[in-house]
PDB file of N, CA and C in Angstrom:
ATOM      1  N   UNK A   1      -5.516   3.884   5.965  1.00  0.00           N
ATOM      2  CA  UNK A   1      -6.865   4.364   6.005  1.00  0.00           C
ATOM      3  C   UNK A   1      -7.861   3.220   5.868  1.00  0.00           C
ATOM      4  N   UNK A   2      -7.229   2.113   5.398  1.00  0.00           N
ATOM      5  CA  UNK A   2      -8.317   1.126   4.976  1.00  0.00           C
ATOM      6  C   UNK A   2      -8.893  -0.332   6.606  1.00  0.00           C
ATOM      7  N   UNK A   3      -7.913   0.515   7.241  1.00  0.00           N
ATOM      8  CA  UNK A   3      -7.795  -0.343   8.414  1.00  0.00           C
ATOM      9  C   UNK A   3      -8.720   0.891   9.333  1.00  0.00           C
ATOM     10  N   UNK A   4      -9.241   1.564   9.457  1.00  0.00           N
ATOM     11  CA  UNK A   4      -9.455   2.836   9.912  1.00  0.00           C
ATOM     12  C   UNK A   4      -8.296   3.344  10.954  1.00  0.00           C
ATOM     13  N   UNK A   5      -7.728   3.552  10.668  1.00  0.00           N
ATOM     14  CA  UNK A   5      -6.416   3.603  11.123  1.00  0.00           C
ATOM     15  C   UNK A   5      -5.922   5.741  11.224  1.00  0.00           C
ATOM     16  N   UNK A   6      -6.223   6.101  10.061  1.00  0.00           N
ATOM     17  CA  UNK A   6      -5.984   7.391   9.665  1.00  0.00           C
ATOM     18  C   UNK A   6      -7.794   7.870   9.033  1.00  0.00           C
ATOM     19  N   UNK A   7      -7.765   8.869   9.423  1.00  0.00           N
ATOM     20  CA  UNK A   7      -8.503  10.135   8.631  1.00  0.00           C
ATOM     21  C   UNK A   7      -7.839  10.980   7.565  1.00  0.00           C
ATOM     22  N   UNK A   8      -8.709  11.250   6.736  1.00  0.00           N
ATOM     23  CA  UNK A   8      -8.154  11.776   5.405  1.00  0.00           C
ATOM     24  C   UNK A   8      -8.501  13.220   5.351  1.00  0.00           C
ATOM     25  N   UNK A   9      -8.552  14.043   5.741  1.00  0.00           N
ATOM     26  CA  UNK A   9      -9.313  15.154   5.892  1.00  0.00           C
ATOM     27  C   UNK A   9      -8.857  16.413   4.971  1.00  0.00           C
ATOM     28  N   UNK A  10      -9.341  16.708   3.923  1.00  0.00           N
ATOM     29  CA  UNK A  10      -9.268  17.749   2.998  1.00  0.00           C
ATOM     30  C   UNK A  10      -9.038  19.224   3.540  1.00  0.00           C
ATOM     31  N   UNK A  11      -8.190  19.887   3.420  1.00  0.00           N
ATOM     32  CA  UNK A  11      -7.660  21.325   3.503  1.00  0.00           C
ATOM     33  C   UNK A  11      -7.504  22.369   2.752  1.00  0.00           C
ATOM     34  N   UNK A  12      -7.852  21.561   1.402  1.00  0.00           N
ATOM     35  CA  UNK A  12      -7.580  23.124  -0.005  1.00  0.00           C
ATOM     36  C   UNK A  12      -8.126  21.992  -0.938  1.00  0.00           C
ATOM     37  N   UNK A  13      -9.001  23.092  -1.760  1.00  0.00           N
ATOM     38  CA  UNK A  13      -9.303  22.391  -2.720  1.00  0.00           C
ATOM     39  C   UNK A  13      -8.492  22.145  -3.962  1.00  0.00           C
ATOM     40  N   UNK A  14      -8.017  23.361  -4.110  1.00  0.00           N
ATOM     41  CA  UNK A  14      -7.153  23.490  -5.681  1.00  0.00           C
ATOM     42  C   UNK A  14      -5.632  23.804  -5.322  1.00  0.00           C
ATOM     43  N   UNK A  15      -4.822  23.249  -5.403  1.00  0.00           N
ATOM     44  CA  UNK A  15      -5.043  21.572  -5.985  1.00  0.00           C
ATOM     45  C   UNK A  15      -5.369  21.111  -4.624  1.00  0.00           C
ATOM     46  N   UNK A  16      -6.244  19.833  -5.047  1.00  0.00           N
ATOM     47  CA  UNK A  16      -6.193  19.383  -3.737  1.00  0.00           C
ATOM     48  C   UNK A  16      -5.481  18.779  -2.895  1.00  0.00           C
ATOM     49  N   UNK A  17      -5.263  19.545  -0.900  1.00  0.00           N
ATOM     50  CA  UNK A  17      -4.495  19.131  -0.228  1.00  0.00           C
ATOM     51  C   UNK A  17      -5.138  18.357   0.885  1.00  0.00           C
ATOM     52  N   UNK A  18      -4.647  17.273   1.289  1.00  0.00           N
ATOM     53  CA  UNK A  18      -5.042  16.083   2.595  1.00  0.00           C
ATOM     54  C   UNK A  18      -3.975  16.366   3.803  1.00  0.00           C
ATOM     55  N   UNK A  19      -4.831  16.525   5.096  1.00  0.00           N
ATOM     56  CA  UNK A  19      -4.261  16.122   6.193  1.00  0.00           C
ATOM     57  C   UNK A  19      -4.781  14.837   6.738  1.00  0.00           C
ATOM     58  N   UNK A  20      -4.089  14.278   7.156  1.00  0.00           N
ATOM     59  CA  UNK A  20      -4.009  12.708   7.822  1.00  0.00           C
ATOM     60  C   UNK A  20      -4.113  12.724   9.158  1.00  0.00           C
ATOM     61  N   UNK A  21      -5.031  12.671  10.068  1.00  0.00           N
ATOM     62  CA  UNK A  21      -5.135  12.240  11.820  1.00  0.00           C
ATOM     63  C   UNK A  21      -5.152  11.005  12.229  1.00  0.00           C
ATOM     64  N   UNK A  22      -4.808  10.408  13.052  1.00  0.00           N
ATOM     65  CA  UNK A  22      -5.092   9.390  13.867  1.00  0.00           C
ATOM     66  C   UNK A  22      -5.757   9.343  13.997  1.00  0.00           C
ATOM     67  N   UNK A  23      -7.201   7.717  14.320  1.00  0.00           N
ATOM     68  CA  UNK A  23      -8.415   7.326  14.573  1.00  0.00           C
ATOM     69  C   UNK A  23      -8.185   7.373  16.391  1.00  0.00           C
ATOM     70  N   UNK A  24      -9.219   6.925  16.882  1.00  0.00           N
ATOM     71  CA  UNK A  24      -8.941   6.193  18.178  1.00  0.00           C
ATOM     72  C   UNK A  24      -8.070   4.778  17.772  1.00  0.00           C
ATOM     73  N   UNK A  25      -8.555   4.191  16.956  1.00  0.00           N
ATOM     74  CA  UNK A  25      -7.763   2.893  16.310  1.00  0.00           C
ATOM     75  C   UNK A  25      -6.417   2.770  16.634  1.00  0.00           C
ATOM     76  N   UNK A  26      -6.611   4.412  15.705  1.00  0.00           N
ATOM     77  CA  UNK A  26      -4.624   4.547  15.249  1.00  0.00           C
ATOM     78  C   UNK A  26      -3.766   5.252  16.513  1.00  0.00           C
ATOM     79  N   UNK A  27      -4.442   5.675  17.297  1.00  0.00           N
ATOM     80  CA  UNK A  27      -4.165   6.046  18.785  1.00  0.00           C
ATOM     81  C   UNK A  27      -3.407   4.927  19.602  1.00  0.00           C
ATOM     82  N   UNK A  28      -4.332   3.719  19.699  1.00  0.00           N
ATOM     83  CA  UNK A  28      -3.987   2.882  20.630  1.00  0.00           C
ATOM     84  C   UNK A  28      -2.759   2.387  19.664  1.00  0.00           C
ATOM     85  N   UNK A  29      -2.298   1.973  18.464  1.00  0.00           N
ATOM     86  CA  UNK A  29      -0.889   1.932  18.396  1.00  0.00           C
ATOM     87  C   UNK A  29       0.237   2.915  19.274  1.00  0.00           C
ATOM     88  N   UNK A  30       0.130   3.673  19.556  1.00  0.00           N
ATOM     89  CA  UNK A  30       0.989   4.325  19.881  1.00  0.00           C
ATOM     90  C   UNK A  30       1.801   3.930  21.009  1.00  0.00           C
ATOM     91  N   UNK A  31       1.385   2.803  21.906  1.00  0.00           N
ATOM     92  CA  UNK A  31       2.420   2.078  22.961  1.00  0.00           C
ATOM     93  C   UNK A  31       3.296   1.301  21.936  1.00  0.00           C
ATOM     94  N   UNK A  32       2.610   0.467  21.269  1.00  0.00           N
ATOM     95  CA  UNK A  32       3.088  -0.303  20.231  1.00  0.00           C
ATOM     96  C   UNK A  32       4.261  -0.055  19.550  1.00  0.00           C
ATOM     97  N   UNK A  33       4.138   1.100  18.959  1.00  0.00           N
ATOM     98  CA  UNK A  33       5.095   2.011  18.262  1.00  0.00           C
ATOM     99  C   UNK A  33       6.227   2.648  18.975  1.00  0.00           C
ATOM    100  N   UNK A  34       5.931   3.311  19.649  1.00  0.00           N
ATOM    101  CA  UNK A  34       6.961   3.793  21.489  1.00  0.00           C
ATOM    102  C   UNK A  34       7.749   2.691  21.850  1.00  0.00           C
ATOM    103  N   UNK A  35       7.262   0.876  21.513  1.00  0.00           N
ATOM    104  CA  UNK A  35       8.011   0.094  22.195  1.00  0.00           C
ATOM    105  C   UNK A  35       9.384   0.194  21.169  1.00  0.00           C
ATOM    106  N   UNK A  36       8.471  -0.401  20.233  1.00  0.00           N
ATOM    107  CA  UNK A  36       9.547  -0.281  18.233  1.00  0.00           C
ATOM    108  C   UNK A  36      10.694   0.907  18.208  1.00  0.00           C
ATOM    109  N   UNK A  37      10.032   2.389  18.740  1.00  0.00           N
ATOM    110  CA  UNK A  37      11.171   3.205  18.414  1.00  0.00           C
ATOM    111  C   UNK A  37      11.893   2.772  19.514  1.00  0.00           C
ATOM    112  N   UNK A  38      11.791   2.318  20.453  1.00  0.00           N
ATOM    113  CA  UNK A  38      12.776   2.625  21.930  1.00  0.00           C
ATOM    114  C   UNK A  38      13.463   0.961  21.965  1.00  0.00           C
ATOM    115  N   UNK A  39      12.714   0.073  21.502  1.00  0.00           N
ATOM    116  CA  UNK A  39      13.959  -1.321  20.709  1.00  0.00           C
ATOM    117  C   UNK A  39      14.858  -0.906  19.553  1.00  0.00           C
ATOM    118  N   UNK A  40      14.620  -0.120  18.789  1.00  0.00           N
ATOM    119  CA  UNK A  40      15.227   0.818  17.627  1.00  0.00           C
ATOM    120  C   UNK A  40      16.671   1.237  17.891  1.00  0.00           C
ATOM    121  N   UNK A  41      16.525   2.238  19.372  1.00  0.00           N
ATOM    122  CA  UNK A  41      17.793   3.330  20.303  1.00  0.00           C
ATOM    123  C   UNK A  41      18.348   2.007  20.685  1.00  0.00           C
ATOM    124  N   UNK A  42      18.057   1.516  21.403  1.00  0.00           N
ATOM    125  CA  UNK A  42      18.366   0.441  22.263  1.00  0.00           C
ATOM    126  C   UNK A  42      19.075  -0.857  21.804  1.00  0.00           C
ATOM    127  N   UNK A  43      17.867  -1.912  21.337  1.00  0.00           N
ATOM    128  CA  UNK A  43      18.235  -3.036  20.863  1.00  0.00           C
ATOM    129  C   UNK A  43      19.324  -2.857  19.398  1.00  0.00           C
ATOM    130  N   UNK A  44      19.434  -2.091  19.211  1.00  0.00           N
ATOM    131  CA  UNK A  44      20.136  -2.371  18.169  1.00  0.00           C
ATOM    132  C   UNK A  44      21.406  -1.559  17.962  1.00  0.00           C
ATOM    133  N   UNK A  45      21.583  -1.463  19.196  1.00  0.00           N
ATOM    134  CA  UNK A  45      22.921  -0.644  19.175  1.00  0.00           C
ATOM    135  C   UNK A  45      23.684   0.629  18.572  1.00  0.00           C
ATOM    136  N   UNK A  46      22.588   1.267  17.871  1.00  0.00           N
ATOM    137  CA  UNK A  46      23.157   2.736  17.427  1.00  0.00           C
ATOM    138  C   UNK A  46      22.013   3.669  17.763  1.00  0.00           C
ATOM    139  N   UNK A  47      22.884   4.495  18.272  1.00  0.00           N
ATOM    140  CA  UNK A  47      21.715   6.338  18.468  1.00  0.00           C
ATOM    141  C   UNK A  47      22.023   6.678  17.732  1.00  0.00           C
ATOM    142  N   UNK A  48      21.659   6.442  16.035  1.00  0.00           N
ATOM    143  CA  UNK A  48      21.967   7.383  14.669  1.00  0.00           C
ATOM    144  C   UNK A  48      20.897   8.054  14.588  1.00  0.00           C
ATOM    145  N   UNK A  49      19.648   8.032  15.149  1.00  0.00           N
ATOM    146  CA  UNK A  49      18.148   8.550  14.729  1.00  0.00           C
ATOM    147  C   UNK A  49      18.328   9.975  15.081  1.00  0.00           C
ATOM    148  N   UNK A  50      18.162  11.146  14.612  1.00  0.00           N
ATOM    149  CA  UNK A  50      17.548  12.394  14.849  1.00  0.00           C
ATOM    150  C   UNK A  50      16.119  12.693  16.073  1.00  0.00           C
ATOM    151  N   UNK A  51      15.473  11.770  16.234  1.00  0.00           N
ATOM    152  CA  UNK A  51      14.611  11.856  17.436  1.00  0.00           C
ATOM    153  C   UNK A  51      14.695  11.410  18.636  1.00  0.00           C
ATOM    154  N   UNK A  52      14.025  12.156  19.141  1.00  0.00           N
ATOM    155  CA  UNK A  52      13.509  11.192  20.421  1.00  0.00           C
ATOM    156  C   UNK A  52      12.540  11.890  21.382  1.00  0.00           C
ATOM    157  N   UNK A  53      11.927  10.448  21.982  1.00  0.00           N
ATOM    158  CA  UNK A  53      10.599  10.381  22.938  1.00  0.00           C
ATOM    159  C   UNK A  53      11.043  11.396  23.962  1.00  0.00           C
ATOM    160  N   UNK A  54      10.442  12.263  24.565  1.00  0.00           N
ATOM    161  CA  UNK A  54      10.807  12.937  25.254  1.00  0.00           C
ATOM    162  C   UNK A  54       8.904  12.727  26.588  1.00  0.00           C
ATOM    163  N   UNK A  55       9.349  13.117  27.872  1.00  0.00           N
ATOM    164  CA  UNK A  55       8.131  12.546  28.673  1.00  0.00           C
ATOM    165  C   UNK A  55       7.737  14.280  28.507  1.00  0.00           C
ATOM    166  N   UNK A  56       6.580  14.899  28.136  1.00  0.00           N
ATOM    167  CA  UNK A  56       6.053  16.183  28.018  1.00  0.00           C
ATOM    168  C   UNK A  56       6.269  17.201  29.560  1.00  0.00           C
ATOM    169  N   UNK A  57       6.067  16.135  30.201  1.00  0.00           N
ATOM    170  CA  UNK A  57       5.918  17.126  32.172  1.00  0.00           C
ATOM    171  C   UNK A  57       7.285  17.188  32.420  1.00  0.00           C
ATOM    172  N   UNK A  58       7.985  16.095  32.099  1.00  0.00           N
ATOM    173  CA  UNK A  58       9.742  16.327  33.080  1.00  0.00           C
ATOM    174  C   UNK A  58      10.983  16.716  31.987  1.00  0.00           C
ATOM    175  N   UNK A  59      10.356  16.194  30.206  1.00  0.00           N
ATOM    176  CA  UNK A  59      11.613  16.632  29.526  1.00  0.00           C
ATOM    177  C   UNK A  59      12.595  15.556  29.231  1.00  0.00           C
ATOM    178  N   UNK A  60      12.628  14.701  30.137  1.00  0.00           N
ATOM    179  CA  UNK A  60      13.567  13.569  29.928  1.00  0.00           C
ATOM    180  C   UNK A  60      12.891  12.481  28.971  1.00  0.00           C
ATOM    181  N   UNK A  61      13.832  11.533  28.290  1.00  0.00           N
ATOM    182  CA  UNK A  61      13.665  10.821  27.228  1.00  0.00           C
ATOM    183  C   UNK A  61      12.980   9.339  28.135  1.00  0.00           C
ATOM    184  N   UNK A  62      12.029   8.903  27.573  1.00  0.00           N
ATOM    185  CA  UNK A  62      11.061   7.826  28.302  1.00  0.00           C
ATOM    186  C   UNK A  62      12.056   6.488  27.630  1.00  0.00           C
ATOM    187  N   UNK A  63      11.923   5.498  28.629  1.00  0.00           N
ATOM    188  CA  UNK A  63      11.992   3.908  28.439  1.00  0.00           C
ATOM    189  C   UNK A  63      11.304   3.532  28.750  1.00  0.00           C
ATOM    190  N   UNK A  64      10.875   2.250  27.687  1.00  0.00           N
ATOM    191  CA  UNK A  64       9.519   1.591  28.296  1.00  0.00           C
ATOM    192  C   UNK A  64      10.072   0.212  28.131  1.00  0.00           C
ATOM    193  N   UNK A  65       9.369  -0.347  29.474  1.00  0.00           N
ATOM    194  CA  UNK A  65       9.118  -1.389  29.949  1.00  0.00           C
ATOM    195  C   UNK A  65       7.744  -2.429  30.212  1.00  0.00           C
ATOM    196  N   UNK A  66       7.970  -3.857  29.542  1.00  0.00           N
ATOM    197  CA  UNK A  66       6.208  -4.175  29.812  1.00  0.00           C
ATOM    198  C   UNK A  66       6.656  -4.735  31.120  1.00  0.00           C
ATOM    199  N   UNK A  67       5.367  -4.352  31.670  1.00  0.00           N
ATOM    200  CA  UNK A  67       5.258  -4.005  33.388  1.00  0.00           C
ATOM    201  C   UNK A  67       4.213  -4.967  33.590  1.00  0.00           C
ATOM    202  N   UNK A  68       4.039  -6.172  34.713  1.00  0.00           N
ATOM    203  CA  UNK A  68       2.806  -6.669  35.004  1.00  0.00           C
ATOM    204  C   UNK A  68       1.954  -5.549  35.907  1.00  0.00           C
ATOM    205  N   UNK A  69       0.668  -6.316  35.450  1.00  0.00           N
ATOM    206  CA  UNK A  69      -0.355  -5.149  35.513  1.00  0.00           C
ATOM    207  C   UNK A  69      -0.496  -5.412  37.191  1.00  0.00           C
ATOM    208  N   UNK A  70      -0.630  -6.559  37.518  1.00  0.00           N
ATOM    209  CA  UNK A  70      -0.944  -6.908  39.225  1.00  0.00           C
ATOM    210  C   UNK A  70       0.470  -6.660  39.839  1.00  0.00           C
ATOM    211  N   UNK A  71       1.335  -7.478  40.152  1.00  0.00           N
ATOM    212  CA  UNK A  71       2.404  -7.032  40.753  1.00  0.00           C
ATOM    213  C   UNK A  71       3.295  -5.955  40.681  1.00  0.00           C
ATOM    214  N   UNK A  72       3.166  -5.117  39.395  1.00  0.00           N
ATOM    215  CA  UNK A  72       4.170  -3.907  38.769  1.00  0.00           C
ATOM    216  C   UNK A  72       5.542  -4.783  38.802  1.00  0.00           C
ATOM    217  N   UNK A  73       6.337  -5.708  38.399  1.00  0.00           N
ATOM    218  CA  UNK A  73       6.965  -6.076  37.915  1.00  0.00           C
ATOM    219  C   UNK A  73       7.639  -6.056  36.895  1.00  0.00           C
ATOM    220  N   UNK A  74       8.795  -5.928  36.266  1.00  0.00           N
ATOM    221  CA  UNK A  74       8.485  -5.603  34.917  1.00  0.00           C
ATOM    222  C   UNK A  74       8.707  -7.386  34.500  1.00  0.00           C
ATOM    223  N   UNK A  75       8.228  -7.298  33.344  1.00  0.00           N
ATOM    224  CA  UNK A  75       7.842  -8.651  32.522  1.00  0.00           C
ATOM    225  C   UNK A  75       9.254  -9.265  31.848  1.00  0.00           C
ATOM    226  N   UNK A  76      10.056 -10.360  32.015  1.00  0.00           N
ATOM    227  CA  UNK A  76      11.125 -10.841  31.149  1.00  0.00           C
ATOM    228  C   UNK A  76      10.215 -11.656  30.398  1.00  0.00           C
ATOM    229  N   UNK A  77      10.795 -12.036  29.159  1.00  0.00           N
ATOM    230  CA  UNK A  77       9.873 -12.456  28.308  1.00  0.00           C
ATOM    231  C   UNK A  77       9.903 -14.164  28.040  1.00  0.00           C
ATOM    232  N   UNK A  78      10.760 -14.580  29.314  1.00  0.00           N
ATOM    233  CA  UNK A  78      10.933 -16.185  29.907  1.00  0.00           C
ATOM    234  C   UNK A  78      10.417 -16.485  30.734  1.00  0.00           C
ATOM    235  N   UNK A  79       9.274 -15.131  31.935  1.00  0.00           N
ATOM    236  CA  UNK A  79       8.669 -15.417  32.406  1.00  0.00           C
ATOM    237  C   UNK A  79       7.112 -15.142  32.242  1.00  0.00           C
ATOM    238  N   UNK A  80       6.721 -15.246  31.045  1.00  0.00           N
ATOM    239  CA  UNK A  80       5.813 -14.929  29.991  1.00  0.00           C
ATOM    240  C   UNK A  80       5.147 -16.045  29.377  1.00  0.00           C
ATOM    241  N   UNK A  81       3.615 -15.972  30.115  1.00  0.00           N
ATOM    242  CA  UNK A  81       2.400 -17.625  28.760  1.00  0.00           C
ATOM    243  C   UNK A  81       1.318 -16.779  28.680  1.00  0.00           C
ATOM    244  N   UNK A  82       1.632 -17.275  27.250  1.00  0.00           N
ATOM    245  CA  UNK A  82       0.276 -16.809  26.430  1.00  0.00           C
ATOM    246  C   UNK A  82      -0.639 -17.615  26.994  1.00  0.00           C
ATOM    247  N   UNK A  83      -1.994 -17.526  27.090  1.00  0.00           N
ATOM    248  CA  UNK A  83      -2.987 -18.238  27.316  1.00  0.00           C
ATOM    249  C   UNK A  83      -4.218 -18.028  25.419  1.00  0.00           C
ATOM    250  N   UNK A  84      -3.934 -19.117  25.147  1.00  0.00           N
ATOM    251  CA  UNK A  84      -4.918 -18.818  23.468  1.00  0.00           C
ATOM    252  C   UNK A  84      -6.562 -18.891  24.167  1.00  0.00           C
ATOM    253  N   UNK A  85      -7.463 -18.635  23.110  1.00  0.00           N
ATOM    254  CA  UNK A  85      -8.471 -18.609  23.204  1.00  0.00           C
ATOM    255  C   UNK A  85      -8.994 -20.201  23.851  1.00  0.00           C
ATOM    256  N   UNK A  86      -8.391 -21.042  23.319  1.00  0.00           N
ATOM    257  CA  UNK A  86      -9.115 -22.465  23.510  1.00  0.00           C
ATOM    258  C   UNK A  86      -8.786 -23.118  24.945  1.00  0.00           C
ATOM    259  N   UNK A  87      -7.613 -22.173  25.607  1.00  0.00           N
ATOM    260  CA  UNK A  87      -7.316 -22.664  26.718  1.00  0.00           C
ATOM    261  C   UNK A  87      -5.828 -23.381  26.468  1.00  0.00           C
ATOM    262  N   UNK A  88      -5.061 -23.464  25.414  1.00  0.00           N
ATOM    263  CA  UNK A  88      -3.840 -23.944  25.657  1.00  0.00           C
ATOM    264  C   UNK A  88      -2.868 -22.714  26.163  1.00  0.00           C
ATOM    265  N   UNK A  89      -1.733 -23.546  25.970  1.00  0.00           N
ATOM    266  CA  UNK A  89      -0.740 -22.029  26.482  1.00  0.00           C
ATOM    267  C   UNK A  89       0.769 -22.479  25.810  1.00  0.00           C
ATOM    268  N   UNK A  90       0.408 -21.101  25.844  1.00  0.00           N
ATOM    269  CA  UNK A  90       2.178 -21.023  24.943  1.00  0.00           C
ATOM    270  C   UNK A  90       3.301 -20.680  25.942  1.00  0.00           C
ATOM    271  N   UNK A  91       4.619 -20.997  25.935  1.00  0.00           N
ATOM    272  CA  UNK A  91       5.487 -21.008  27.089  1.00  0.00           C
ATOM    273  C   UNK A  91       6.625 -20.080  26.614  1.00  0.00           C
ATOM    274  N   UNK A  92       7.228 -19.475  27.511  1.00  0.00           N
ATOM    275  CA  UNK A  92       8.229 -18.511  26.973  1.00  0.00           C
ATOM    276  C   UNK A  92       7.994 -18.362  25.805  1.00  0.00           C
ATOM    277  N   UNK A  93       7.035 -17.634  24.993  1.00  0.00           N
ATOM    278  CA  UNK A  93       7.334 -16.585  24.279  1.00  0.00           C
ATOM    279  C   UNK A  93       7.968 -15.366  24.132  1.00  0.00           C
ATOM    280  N   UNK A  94       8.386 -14.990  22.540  1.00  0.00           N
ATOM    281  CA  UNK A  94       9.117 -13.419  22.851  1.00  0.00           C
ATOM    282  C   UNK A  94       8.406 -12.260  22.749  1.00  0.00           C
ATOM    283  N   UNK A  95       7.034 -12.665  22.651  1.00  0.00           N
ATOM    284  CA  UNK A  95       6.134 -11.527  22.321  1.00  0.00           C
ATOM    285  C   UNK A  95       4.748 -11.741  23.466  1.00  0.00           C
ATOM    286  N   UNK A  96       4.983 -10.906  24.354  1.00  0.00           N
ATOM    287  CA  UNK A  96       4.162 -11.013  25.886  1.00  0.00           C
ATOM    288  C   UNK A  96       2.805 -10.353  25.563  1.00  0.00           C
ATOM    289  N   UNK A  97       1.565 -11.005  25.298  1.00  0.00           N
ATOM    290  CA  UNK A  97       0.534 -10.214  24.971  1.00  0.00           C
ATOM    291  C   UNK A  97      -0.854 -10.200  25.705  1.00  0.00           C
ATOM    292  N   UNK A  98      -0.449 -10.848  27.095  1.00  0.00           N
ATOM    293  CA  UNK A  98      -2.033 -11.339  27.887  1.00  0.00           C
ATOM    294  C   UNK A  98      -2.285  -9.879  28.409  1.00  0.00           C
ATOM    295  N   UNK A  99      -3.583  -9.933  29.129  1.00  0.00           N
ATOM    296  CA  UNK A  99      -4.009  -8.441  29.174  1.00  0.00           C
ATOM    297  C   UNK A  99      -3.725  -8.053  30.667  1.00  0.00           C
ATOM    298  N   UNK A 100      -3.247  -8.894  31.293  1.00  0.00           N
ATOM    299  CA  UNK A 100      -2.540  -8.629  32.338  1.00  0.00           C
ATOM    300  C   UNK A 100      -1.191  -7.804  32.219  1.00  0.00           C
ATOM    301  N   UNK A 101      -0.314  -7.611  31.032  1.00  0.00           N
ATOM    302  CA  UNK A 101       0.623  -6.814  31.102  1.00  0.00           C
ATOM    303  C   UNK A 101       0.449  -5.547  30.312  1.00  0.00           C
ATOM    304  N   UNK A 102       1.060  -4.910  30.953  1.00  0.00           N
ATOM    305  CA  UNK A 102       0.540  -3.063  30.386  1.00  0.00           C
ATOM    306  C   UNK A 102       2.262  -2.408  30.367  1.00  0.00           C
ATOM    307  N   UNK A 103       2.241  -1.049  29.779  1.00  0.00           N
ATOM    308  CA  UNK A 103       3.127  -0.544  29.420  1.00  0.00           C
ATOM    309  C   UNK A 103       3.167   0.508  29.931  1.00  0.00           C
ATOM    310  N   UNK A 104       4.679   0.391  30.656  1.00  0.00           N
ATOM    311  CA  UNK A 104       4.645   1.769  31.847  1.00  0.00           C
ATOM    312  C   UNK A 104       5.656   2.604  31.094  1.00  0.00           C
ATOM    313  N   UNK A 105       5.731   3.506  30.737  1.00  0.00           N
ATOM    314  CA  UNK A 105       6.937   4.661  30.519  1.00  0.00           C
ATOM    315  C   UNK A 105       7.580   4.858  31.520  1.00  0.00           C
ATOM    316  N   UNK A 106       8.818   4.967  31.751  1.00  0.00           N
ATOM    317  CA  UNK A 106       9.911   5.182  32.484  1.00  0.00           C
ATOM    318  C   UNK A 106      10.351   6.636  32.008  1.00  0.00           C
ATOM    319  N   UNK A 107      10.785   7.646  32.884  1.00  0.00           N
ATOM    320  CA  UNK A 107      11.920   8.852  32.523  1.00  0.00           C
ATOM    321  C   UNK A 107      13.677   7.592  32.619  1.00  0.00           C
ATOM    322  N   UNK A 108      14.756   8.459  32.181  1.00  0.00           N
ATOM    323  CA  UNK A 108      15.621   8.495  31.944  1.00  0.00           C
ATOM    324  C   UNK A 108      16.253   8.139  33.299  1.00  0.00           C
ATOM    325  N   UNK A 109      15.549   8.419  34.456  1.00  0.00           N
ATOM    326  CA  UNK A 109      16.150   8.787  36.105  1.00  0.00           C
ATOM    327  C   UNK A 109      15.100   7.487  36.950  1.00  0.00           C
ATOM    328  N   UNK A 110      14.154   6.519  36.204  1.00  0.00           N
ATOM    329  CA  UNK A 110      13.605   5.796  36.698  1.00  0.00           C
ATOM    330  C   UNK A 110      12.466   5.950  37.170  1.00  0.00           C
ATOM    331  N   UNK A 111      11.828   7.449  37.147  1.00  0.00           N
ATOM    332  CA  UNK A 111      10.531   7.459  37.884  1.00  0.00           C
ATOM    333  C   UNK A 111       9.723   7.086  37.011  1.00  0.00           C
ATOM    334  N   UNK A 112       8.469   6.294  37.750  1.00  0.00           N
ATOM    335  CA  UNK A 112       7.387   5.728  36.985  1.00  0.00           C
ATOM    336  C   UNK A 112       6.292   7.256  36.661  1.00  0.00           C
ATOM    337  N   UNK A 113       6.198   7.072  35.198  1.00  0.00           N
ATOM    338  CA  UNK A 113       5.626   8.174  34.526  1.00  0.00           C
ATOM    339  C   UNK A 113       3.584   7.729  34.625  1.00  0.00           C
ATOM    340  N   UNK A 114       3.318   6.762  33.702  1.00  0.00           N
ATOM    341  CA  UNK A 114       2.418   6.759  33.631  1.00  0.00           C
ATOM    342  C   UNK A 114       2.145   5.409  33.067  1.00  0.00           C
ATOM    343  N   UNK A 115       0.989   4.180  32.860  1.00  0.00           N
ATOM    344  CA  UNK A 115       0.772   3.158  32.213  1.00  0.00           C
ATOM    345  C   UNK A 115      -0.245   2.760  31.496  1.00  0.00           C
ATOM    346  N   UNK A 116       0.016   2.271  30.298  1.00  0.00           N
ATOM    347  CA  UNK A 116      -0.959   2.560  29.559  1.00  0.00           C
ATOM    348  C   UNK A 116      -1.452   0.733  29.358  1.00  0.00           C
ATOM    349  N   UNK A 117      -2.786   0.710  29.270  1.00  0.00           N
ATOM    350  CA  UNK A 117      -3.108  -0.798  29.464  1.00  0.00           C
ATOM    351  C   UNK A 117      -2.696  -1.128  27.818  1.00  0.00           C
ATOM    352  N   UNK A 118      -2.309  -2.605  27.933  1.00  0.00           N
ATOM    353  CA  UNK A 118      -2.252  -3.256  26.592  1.00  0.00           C
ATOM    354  C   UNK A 118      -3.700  -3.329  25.842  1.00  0.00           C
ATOM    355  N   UNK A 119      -4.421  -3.538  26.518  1.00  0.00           N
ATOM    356  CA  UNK A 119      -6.126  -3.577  25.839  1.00  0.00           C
ATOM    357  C   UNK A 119      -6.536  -2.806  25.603  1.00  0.00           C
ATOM    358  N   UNK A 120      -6.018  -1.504  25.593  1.00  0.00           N
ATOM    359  CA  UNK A 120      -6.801  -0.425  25.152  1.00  0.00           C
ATOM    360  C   UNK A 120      -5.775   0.229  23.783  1.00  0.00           C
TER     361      UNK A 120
END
């Protein structure tokens, strides 16, 4: 909450009960988070989790991929430079963050679902 991140929003007074919403803030995590759970299934080699992402229109479980925003490519993260504010650049990094790459959801069967920009 201190990040504005969550809303605190009161529901009963006695005793008193809180519901918690997402900001717009705490919204735009949500690619962020989608990447984390789906490196979670994935990168780490066990489906022990009780959930999963499911795409709302088709039902099937989403993979996401960072996708360049101009070519639709998807992004390896060796062919990935940061560009910093001052104009240097960072080279193969493992964490791809220019605003040229965005995050496409995948279904289970490969069709491109929808993409959500990294900047927003």
């Amino acid at each position: 909450m201190q990040q504005g991140l969550l809303d605190r929003i009161l529901y009963q007074d006695r005793p008193p009960r809180h519901d918690y919403h997402l900001t717009t803030k705490g919204r735009a995590l949500c690619p962020v988070l989608l990447v984390l759970f789906d490196w979670g299934e994935r990168g780490l080699g066990t489906e022990t989790t009780d959930a999963s992402v499911l795409h709302k229109s088709c039902g099937e479980r989403l993979r996401l991929l960072v996708v360049c925003e101009n070519c639709k490519e998807v992004a390896d993260p060796h062919e990935v430079e940061v560009i910093m504010r001052d104009g240097s650049r960072k080279t193969n990094t493992k964490s791809p963050t220019s605003s040229s790459i965005s995050l496409t959801a995948l279904t289970k069967g490969g069709s491109r679902r929808k993409t959500v920009d990294s900047d927003n």
